[in-house]
N, C-alpha and C. Protein backbone atom coordinates (compact mmCIF):
# COMPACT_ATOMS: atom_id res chain seq x y z
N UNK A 1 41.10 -13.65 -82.61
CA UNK A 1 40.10 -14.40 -81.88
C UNK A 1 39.00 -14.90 -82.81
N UNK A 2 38.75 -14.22 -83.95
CA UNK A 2 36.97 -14.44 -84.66
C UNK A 2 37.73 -15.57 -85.58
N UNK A 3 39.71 -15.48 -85.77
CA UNK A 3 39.64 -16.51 -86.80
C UNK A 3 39.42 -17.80 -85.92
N UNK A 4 39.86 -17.51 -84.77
CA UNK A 4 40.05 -19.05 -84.19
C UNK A 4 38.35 -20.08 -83.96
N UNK A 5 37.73 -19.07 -83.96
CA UNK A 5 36.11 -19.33 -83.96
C UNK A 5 35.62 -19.99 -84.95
N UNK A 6 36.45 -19.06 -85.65
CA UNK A 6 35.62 -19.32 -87.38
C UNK A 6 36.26 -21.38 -87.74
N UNK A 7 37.32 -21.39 -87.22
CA UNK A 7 38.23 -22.46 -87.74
C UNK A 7 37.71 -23.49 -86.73
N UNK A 8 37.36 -23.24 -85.73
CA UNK A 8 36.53 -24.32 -84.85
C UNK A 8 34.69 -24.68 -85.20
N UNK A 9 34.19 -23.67 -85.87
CA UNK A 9 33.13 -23.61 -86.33
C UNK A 9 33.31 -24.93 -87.64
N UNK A 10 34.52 -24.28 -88.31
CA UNK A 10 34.28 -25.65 -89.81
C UNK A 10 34.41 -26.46 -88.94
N UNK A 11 35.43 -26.79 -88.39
CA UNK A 11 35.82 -27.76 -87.69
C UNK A 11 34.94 -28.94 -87.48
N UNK A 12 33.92 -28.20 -86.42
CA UNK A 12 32.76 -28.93 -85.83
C UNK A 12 32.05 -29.23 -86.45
N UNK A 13 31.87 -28.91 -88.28
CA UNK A 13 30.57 -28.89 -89.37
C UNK A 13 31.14 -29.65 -90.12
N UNK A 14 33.22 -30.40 -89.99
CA UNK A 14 33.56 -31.11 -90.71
C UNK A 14 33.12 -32.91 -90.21
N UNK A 15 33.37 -32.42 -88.87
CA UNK A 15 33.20 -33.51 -87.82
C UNK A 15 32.07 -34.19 -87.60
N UNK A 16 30.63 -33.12 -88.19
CA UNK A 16 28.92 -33.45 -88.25
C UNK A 16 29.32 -34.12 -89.86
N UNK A 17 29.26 -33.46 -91.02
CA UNK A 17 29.53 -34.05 -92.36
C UNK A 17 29.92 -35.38 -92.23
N UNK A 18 31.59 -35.91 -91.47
CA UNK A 18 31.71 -37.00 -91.53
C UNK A 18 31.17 -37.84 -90.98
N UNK A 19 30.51 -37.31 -90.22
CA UNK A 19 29.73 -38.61 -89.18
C UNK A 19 28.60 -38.96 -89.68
N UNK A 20 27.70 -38.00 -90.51
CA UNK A 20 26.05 -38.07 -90.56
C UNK A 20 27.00 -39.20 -92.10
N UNK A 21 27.90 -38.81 -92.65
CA UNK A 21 28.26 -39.80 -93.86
C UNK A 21 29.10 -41.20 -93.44
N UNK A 22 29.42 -41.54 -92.77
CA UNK A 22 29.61 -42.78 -92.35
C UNK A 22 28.30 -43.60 -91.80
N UNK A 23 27.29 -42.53 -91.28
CA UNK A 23 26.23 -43.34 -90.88
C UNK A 23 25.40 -43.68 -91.70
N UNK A 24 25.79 -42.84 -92.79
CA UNK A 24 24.69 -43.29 -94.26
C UNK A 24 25.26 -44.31 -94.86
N UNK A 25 26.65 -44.76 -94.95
CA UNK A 25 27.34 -45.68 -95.83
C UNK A 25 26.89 -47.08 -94.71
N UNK A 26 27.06 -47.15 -93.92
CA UNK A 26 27.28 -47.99 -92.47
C UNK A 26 25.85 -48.69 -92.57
N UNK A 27 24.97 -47.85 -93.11
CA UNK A 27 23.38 -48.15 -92.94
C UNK A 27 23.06 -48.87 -93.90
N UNK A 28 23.73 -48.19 -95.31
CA UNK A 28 23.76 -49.13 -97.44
C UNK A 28 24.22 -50.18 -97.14
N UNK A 29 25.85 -50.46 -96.59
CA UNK A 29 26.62 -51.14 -97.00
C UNK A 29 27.16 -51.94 -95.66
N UNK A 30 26.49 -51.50 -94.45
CA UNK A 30 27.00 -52.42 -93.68
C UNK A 30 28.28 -51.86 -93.07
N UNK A 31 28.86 -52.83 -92.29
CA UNK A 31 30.25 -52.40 -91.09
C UNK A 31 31.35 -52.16 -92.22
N UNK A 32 31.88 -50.68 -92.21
CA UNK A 32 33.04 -50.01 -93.12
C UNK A 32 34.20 -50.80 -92.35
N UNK A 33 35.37 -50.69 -93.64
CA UNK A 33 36.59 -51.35 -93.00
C UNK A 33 37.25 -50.02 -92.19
N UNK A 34 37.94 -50.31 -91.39
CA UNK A 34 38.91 -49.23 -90.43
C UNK A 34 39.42 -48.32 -91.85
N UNK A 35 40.39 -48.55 -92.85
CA UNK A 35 40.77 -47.70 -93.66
C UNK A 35 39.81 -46.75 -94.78
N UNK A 36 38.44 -47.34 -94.65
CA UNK A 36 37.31 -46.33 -95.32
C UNK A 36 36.59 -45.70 -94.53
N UNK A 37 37.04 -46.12 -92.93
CA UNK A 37 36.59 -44.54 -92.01
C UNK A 37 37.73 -44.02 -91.82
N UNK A 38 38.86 -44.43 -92.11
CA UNK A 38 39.96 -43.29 -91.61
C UNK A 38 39.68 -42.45 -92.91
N UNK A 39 39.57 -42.90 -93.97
CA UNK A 39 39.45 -41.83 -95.37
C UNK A 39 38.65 -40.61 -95.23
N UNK A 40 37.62 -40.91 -94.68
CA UNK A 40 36.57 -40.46 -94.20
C UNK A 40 36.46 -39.29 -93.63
N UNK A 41 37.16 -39.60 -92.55
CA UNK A 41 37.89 -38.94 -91.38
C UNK A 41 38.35 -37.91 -91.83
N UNK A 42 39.66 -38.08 -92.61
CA UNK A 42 40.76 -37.36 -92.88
C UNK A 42 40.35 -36.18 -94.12
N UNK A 43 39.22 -36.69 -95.02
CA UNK A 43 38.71 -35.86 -96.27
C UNK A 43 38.52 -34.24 -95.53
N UNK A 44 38.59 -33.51 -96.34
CA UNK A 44 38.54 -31.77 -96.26
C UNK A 44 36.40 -31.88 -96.53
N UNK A 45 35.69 -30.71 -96.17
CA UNK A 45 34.85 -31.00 -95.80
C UNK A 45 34.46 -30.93 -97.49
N UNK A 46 35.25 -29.57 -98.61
CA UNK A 46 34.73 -30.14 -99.80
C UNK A 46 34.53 -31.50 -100.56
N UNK A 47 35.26 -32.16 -99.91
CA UNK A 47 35.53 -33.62 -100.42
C UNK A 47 34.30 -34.26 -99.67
N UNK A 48 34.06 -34.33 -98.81
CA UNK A 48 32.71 -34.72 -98.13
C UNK A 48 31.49 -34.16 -98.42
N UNK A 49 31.40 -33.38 -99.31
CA UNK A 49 29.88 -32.77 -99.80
C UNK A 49 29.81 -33.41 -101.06
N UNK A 50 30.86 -33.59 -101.43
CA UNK A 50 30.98 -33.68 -103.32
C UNK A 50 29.95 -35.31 -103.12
């Protein structure tokens, strides 16, 4: 049970990461193409901090 928590916890902190970072790129650079938010999307959350 505490893993399934734990794995919904990143989950939800991968899902904040990508979003607060699309809204920062979206804000620099204007409307992202569909395939640089799917990248986005799909990155592991280390890949989204780096």
């Amino acid at each position: 049970m505490k893993k399934g928590i734990k794995k919904s916890r990143q989950e939800g902190r991968q899902e904040g990461e990508a979003s607060l970072l699309l809204l920062m790129l979206e804000l620099r650079f204007g409307t992202l193409s569909e395939s640089d938010r799917v990248q986005v999307w799909s990155a592991d959350s280390d890949t989204l901090l780096r």
